[in-house]
Protein backbone atom coordinates (compact mmCIF):
# COMPACT_ATOMS: atom_id res chain seq x y z
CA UNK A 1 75.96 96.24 78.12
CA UNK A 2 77.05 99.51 78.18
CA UNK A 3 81.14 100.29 78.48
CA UNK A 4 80.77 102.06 81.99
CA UNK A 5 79.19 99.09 83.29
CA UNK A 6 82.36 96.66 82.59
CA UNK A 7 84.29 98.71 84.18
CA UNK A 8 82.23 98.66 87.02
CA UNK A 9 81.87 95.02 86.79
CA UNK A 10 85.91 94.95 86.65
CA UNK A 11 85.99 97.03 90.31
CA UNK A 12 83.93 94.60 91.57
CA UNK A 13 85.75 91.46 90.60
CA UNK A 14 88.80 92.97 92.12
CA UNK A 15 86.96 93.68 95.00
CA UNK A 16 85.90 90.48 95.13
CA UNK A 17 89.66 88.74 94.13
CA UNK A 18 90.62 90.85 97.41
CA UNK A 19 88.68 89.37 100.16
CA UNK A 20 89.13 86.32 98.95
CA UNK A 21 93.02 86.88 99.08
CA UNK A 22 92.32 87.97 102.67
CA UNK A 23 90.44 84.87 103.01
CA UNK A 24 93.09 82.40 101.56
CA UNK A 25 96.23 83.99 103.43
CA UNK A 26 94.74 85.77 106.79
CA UNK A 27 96.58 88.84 105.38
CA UNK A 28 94.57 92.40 105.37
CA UNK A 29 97.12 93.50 102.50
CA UNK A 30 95.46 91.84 99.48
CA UNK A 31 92.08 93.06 100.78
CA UNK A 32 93.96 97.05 101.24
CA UNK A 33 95.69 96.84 98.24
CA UNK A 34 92.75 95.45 95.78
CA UNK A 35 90.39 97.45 97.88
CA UNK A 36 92.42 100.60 97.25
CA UNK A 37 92.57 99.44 93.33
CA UNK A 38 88.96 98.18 92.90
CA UNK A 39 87.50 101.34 94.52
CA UNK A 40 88.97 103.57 92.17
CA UNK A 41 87.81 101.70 89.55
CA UNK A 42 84.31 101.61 89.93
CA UNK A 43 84.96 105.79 91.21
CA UNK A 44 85.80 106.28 87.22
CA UNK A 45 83.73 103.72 85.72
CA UNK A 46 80.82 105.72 87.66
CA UNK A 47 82.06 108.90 86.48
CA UNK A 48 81.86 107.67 83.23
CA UNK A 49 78.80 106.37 82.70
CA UNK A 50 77.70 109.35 84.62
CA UNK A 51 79.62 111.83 82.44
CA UNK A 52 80.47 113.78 85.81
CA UNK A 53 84.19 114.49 84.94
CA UNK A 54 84.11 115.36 81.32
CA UNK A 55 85.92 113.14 78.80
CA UNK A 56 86.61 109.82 80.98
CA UNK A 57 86.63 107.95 78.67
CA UNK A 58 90.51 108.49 77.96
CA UNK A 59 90.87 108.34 81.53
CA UNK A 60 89.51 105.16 81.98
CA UNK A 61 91.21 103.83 78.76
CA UNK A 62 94.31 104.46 80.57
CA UNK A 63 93.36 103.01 84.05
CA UNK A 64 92.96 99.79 82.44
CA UNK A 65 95.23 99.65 80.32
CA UNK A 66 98.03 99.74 83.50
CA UNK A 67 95.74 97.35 85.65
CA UNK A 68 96.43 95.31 82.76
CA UNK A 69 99.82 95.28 82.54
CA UNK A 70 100.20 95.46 86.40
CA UNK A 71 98.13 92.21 86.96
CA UNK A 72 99.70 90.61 84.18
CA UNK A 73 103.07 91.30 86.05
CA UNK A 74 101.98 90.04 89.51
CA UNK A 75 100.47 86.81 87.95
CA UNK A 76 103.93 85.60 86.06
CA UNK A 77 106.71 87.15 88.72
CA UNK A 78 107.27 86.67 91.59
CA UNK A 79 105.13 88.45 94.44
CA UNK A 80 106.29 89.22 97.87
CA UNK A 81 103.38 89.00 99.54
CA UNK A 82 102.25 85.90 98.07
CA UNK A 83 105.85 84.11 97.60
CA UNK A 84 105.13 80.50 99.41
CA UNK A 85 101.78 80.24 97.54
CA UNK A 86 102.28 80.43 94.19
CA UNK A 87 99.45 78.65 92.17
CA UNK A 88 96.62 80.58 93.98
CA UNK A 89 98.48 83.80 93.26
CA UNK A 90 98.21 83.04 89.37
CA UNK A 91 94.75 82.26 89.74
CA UNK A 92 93.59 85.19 91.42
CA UNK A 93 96.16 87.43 89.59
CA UNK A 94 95.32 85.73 86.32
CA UNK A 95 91.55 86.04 86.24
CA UNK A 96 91.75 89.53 87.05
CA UNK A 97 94.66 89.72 84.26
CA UNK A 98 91.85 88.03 82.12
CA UNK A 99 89.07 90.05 83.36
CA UNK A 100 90.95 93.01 82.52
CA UNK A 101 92.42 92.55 78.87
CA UNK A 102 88.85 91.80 78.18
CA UNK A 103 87.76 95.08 79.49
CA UNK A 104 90.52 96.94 77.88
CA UNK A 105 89.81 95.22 74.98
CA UNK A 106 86.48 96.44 74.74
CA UNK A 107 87.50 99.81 75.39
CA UNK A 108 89.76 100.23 72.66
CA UNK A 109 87.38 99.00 70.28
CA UNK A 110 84.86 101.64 71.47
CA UNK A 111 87.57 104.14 71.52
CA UNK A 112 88.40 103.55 67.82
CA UNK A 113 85.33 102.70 65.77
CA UNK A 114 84.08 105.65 64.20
């Protein structure tokens, strides 16, 4: 699978990890913020695969790379938004955490072999 499509892939999930956020607490936020977050990643993972904007791939690299550490954040502190519900917030922050050191993972390995 080419890298472009992960990405994509990743967007989606978020996407996906937002309405059901929405879903779960009744709250448009999650669906705004992950929205917000999961539309500009498929935007660069399309511009990518594309080649539209030049040398994405550095770009993208670096998107990733602080989704990681952002969802990795929101999954073991505390969030606001989702204070009273706790286990559902790691799960949904988690698997996107997951989702998106595998991702970045890939990335980097593309990034630096040959």
């Amino acid at each position: 699978m080419k890298l472009h499509y992960w990405v994509i892939a990743l967007g989606a999930y978020m996407l996906l990890m937002g309405i059901v956020g929405y879903v779960r607490t009744g709250s448009p936020t999650a669906l705004y913020i992950n929205g917000g977050i999961a539309l500009a990643t498929i935007i660069l993972g399309y511009l990518w695969g594309k080649d539209l904007a030049g040398s994405m791939g550095t770009v993208v690299l670096v998107w990733v790379a602080l989704n990681t550490v952002m969802l990795g954040y929101m999954t073991f502190k505390r969030i606001a938004a989702h204070a009273e519900t706790r286990a559902g917030s790691e799960l949904i922050f988690g698997s996107m955490a997951v989702f998106a050191m595998i991702v970045l993972i890939q990335l980097i390995r593309h990034r630096f072999s040959g």
